[in-house]
Protein backbone atom coordinates (compact mmCIF):
# COMPACT_ATOMS: atom_id res chain seq x y z
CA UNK A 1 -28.37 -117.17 -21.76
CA UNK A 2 -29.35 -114.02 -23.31
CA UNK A 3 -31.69 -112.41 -20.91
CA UNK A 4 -28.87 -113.53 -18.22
CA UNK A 5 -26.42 -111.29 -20.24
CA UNK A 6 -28.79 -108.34 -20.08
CA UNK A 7 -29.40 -108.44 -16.65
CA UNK A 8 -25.40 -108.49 -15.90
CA UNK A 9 -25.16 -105.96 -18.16
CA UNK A 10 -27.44 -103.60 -16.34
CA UNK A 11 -26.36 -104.42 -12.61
CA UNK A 12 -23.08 -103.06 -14.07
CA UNK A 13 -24.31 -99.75 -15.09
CA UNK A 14 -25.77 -99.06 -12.25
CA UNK A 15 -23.03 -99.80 -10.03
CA UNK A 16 -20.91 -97.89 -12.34
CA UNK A 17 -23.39 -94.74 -11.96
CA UNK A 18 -23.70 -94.96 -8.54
CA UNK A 19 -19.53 -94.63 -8.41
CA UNK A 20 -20.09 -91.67 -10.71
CA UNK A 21 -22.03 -90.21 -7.89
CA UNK A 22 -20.03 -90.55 -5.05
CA UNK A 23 -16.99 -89.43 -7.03
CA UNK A 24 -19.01 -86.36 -8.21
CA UNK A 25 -19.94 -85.92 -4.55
CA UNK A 26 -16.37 -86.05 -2.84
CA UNK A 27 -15.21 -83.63 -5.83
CA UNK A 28 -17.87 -81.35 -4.71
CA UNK A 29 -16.98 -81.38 -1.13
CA UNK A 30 -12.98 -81.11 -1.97
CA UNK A 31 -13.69 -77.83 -3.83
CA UNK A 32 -16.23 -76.55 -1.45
CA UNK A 33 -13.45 -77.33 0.81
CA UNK A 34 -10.50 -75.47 -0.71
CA UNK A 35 -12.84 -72.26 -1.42
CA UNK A 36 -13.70 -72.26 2.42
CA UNK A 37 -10.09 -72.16 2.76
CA UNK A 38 -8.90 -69.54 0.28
CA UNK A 39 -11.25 -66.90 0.95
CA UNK A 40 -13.02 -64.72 -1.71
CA UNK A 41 -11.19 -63.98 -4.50
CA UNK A 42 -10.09 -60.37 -5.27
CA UNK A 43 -12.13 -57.95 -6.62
CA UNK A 44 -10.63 -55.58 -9.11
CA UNK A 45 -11.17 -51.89 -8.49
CA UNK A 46 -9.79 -48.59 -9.94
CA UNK A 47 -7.69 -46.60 -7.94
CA UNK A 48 -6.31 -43.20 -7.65
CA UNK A 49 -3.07 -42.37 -6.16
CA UNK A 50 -3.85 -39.39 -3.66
CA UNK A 51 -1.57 -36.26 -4.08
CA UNK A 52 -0.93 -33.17 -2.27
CA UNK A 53 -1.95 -30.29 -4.24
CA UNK A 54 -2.19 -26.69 -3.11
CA UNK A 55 -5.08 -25.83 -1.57
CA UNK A 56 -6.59 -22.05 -0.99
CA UNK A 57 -7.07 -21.32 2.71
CA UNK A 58 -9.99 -18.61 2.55
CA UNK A 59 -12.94 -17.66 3.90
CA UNK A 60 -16.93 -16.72 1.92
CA UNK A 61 -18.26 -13.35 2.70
CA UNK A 62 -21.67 -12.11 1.67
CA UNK A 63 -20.48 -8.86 0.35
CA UNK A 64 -22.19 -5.40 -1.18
CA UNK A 65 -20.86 -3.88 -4.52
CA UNK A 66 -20.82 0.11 -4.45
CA UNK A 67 -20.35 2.58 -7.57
CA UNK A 68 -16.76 4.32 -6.57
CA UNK A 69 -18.64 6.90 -9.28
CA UNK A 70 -22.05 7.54 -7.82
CA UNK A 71 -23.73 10.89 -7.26
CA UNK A 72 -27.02 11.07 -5.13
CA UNK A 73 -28.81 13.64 -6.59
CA UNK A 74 -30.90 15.98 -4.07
CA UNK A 75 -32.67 19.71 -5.07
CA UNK A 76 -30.65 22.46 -3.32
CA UNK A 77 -34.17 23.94 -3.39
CA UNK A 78 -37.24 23.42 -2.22
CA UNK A 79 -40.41 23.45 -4.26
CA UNK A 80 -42.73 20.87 -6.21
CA UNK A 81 -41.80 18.47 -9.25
CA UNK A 82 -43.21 20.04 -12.58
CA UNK A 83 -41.78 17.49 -14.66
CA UNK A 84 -38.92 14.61 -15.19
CA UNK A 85 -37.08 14.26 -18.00
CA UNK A 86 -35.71 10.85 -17.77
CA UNK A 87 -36.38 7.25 -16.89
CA UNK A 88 -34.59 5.22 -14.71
CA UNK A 89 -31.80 3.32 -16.64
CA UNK A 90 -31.42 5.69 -18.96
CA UNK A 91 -28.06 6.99 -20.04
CA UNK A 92 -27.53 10.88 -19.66
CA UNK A 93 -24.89 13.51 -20.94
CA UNK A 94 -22.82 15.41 -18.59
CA UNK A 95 -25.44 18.55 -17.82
CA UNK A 96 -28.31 16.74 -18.92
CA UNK A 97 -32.01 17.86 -17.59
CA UNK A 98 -33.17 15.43 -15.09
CA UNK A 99 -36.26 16.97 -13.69
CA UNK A 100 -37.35 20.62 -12.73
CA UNK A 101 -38.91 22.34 -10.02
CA UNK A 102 -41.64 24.93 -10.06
CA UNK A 103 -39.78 27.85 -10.09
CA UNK A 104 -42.64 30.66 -10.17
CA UNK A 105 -41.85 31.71 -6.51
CA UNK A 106 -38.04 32.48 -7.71
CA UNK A 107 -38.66 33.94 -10.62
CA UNK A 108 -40.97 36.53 -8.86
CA UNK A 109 -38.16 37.24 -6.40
CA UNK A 110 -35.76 37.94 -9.58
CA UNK A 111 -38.26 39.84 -10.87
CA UNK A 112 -38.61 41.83 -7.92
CA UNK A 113 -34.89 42.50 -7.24
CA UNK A 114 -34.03 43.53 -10.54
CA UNK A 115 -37.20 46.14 -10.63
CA UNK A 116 -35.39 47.08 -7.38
CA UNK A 117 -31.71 47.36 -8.71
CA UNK A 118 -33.27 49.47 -11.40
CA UNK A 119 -34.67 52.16 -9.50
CA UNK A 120 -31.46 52.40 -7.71
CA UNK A 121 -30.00 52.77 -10.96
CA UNK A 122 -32.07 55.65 -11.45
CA UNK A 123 -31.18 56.92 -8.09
CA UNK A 124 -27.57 56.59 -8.64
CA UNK A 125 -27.64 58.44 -11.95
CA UNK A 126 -29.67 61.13 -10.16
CA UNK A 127 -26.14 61.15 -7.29
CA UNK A 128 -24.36 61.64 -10.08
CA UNK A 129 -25.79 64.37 -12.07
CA UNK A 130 -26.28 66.12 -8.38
CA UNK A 131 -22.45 65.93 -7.83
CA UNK A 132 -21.45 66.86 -11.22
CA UNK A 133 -23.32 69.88 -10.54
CA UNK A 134 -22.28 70.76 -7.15
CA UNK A 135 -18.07 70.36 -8.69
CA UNK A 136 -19.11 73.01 -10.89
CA UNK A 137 -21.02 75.18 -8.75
CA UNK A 138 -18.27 74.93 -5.92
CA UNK A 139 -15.33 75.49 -8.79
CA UNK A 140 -17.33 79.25 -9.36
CA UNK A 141 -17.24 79.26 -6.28
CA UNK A 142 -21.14 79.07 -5.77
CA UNK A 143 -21.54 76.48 -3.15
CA UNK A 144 -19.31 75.32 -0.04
CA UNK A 145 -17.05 72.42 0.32
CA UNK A 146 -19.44 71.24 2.65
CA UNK A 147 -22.13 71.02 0.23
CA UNK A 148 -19.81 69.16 -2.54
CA UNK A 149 -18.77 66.78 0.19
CA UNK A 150 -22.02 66.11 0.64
CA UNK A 151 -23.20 65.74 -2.43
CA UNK A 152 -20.20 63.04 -3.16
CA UNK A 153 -21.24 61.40 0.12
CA UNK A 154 -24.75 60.82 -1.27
CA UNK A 155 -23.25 59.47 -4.78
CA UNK A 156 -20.94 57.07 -2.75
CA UNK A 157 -24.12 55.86 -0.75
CA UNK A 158 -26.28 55.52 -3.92
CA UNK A 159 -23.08 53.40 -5.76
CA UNK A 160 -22.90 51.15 -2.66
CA UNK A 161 -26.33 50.48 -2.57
CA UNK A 162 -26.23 49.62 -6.50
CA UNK A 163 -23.57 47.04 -5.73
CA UNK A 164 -25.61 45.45 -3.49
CA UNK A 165 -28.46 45.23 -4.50
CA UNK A 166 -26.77 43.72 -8.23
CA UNK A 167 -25.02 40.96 -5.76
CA UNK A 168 -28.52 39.93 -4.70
CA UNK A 169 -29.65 39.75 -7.85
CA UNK A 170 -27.05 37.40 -9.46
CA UNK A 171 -27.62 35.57 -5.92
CA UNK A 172 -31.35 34.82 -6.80
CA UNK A 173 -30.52 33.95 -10.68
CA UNK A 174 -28.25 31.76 -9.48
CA UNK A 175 -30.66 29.73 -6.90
CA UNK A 176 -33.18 30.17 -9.80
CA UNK A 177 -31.33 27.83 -11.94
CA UNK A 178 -31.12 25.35 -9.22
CA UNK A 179 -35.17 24.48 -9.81
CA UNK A 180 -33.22 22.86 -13.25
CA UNK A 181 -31.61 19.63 -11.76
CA UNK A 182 -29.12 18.29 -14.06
CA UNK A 183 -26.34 15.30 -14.45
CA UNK A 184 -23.45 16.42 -12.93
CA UNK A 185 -21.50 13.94 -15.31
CA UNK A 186 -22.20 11.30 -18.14
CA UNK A 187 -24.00 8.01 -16.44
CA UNK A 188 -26.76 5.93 -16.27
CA UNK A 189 -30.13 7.23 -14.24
CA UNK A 190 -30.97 4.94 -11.11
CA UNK A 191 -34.43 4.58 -9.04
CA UNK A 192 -36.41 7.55 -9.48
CA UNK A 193 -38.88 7.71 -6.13
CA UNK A 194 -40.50 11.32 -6.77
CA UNK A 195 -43.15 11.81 -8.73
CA UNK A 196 -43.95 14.68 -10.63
CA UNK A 197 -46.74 17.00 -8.20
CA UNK A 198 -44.46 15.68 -5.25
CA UNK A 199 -43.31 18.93 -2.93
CA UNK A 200 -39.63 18.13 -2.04
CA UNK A 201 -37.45 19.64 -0.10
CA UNK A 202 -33.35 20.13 0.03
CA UNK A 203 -32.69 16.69 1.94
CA UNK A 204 -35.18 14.75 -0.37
CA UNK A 205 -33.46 12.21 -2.96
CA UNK A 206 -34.65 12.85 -6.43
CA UNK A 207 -32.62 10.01 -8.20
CA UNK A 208 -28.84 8.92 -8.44
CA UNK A 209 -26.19 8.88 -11.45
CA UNK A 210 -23.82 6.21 -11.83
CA UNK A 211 -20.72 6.16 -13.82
CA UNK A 212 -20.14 3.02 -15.41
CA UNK A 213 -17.35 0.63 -14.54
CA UNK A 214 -15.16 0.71 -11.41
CA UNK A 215 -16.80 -0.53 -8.25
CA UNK A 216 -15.88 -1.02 -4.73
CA UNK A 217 -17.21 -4.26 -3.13
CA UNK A 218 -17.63 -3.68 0.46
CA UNK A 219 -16.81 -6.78 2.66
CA UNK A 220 -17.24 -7.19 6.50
CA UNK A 221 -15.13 -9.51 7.88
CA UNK A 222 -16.36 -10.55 11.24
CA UNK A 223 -13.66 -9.47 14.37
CA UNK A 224 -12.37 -12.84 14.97
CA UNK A 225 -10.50 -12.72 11.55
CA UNK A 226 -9.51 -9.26 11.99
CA UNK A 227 -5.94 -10.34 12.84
CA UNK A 228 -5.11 -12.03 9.39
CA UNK A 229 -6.01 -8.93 7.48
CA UNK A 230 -4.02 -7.22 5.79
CA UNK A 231 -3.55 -5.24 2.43
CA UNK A 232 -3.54 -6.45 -0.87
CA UNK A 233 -4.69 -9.81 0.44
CA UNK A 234 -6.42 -11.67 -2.71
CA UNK A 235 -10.03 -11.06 -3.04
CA UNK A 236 -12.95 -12.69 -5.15
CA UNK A 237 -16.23 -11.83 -6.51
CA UNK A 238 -18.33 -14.89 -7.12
CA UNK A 239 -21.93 -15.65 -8.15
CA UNK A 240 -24.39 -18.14 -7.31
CA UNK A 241 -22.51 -20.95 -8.65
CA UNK A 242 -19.22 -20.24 -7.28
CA UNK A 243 -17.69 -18.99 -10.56
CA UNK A 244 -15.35 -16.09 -10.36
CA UNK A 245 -16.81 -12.75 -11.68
CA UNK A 246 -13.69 -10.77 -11.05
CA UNK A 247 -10.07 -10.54 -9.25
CA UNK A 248 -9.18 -7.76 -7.30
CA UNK A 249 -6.88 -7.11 -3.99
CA UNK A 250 -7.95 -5.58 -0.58
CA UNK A 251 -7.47 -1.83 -0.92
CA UNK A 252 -8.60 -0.68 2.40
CA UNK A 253 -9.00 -2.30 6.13
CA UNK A 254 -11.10 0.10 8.39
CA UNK A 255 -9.44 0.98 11.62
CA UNK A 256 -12.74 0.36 13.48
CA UNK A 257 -14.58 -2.17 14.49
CA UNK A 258 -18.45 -1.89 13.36
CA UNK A 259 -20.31 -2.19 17.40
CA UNK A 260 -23.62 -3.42 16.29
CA UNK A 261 -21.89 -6.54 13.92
CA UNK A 262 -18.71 -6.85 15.81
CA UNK A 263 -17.09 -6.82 11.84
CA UNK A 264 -14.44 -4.75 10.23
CA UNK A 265 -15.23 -3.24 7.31
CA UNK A 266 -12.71 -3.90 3.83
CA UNK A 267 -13.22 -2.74 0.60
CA UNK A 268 -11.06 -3.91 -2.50
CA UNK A 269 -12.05 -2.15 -6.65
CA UNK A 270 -13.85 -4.08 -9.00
CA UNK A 271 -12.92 -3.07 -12.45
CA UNK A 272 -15.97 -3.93 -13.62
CA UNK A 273 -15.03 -3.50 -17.66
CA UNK A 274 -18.13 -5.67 -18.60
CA UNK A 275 -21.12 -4.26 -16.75
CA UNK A 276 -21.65 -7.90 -15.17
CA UNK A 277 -22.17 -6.11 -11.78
CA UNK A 278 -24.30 -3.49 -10.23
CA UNK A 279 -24.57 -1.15 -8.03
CA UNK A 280 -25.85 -1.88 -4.39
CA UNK A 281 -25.59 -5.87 -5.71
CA UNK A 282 -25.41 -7.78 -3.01
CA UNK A 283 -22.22 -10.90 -3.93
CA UNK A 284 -20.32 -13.45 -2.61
CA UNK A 285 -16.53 -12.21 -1.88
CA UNK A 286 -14.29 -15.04 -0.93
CA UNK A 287 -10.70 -13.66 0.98
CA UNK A 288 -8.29 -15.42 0.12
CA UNK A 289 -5.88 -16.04 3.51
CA UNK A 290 -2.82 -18.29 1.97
CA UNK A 291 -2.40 -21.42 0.61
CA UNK A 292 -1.77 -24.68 2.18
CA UNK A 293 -0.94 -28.30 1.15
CA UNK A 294 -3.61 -31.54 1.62
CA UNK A 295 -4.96 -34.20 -0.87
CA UNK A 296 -7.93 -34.14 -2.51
CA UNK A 297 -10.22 -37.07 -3.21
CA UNK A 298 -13.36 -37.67 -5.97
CA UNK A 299 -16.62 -36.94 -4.11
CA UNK A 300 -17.52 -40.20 -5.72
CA UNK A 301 -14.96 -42.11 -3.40
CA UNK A 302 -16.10 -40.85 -0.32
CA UNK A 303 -19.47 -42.22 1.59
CA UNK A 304 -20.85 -40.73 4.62
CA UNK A 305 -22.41 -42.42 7.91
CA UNK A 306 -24.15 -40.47 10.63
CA UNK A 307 -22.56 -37.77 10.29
CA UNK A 308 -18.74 -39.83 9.55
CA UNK A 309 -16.98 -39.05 5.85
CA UNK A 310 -15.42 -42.84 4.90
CA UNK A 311 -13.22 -43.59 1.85
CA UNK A 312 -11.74 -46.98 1.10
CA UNK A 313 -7.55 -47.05 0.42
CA UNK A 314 -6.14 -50.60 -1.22
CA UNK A 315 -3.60 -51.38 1.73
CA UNK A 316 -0.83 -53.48 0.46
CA UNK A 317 0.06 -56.74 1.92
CA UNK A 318 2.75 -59.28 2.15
CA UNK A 319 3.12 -61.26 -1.00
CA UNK A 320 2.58 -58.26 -3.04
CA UNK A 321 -1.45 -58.44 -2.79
CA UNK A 322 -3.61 -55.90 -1.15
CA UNK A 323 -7.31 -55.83 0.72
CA UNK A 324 -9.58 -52.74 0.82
CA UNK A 325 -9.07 -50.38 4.11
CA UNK A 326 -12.17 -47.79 5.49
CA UNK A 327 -10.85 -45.01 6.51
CA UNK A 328 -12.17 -42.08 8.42
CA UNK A 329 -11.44 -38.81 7.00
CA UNK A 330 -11.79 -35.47 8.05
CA UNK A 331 -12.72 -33.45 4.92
CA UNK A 332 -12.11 -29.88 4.42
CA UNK A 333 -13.54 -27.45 0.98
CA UNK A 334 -15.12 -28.78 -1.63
CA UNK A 335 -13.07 -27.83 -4.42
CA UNK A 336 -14.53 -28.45 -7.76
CA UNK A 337 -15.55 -31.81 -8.19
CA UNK A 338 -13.28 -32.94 -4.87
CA UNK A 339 -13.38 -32.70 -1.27
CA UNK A 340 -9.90 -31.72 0.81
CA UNK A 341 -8.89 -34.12 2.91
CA UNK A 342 -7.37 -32.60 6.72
CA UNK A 343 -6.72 -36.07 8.11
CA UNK A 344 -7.11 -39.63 7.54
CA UNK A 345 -5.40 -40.17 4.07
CA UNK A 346 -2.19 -38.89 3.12
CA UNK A 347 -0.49 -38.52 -0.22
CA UNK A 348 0.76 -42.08 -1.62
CA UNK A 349 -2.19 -43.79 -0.47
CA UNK A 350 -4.40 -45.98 -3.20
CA UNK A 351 -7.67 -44.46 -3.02
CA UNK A 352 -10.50 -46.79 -4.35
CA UNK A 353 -12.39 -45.03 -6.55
CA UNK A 354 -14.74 -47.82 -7.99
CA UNK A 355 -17.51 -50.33 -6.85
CA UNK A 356 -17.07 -49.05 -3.42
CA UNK A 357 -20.73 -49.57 -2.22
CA UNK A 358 -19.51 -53.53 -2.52
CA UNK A 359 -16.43 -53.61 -0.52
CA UNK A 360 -16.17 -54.15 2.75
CA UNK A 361 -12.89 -53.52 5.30
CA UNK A 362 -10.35 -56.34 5.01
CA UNK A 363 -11.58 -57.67 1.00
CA UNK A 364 -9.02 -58.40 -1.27
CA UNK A 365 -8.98 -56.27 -4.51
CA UNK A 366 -6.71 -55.72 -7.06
CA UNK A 367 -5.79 -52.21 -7.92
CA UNK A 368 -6.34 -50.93 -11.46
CA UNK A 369 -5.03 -47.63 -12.58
């Protein structure tokens, strides 16, 4: 009676189990079921509402920065270099010695003129004793007025002669002290090509001098632009990075058009307070046309396929949920850490801004600020 009870006992459980089963199994179906027929759930993402914000319409320029200050400094002789005075770099006084010239040749020719004017000294002393002597001898009636007239004439000649040849004296001390070149004002030395033994000549460049600060950066602006310029537009000087060295406006738009480049030529003054810029520097000048309106999205939104800039936008829906949109986008400057959008997303959109390499067009999210 026992064993009998057992074996009951155990046909039950396993009739029981086997109902566990098949209930387990129909649950499992029902809820597979219902999932198939819900879709995926939402995925939360963070979103950004897209604004318009002013955008600058200009336009990069590589651009070359000249001293407004700058004297090239040439010998207004011609002769060889004895010896320079100063390194390139360095900072000279106003009348400084930069380098000189042999000037043996001249100072013979001074020499020679001034022997010269003094023996016409002594001839014009001699015109003058002679004429004293001829007033007095014609007052006692000794000699004729011809003879005093002729004696003046001789003394006029001589005086003439003395004044000349004095002029061409001071004219040849005066080139002589060309052979010493020196600053024309206070500055800073630049390249120094010649070296000392080197013959030069009047057209040969010995070195420049630069006046520190203002600047002029010169900017050509190629002739399909032309018609936007204008004065005072907004001009910047930027460096590698993009940062802006200095502000300035256009100050001058050349009337012609350069024929080999086809550009127009602009300049606008650097003030350049700091000594951050140099001379013959080659820059980046952006122009700055106007200003215009678009929104701006995270470079971390947007993806790009052959070629194709995409962003995602959380498109609302009815019921008050919303599913994840790819749109195309035509993007404009990057500005900062953005790109400008010119068309495909316009302000009040919800720009998706998170886990975007898992959505895909038509998947419900949920938007987060």
């Amino acid at each position: 009676m026992f064993i009998r009870s057992n074996k009951y006992l155990n046909q039950v459980w396993v009739l029981a189990a086997l109902g566990a089963c098949a209930a387990t199994v129909a649950c499992s179906g029902n809820a597979a079921q219902s999932a198939h027929a819900g879709g995926p759930p939402a995925m939360p993402v963070k979103v950004e509402v897209a604004r318009a914000t002013p955008v600058k319409d200009s336009s990069d320029y590589v651009a070359t920065l000249k001293s407004r200050d700058s004297a090239v400094i040439m010998p207004q002789v011609e002769g060889q270099v004895t010896k320079i005075l100063v390194h390139s770099g360095e900072s000279v006084a106003a009348g400084a010695v930069l380098m000189d010239i042999d000037p043996l040749k001249q100072q013979a020719t001074v020499k020679s003129q001034q022997s010269s004017l003094a023996a016409q000294q002594a001839t014009l002393n001699l015109a003058k004793q002679q004429y004293e002597r001829s007033q007095g001898l014609y007052s006692a009636g000794v000699v004729s007025k011809q003879e005093l007239d002729q004696a003046k004439s001789t003394l006029d000649s001589a005086q003439a002669q003395m004044e000349s040849l004095d002029a061409q004296v001071s004219e040849q001390q005066v080139q002589l002290h060309y052979f010493r070149v020196v600053a024309p004002w206070a500055g800073i030395v630049g390249d120094i090509p010649v070296r000392v033994g080197d013959r030069v000549t009047s057209s040969t460049q010995l070195t420049t001098v630069d006046k520190p600060g203002s600047l002029e950066v010169y900017v050509y602006v190629p002739i399909n632009h032309s018609a936007q310029l204008k004065p005072d537009l907004p001009v910047q000087v930027l460096d590698s990075e993009g940062k802006v060295l200095a502000n300035s406006r256009i100050s001058f738009i050349s009337p012609e058009v350069d024929s080999t480049t086809q550009t127009v030529l602009v300049k606008a003054r650097i003030a350049n307070s700091n000594d951050a810029l140099r001379q013959s520097q080659f820059i980046r000048a952006r122009i700055v046309w106007g200003t215009h309106n678009n929104p701006e999205l995270p470079i971390l939104a947007v993806s790009r396929l052959a070629g194709q800039y995409f962003a995602f936008v959380a498109e609302p829906q009815n019921g008050g949920s919303y599913v994840a949109r790819q749109k195309a986008l035509t993007v404009g400057e990057t500005v900062g850490n953005d790109y400008e959008v010119l068309a495909g997303i316009k302000p009040g959109d919800k720009i998706i801004v998170s886990g975007t390499q898992f959505l895909r067009d038509g998947v419900p999210v949920i938007p987060q600020s």
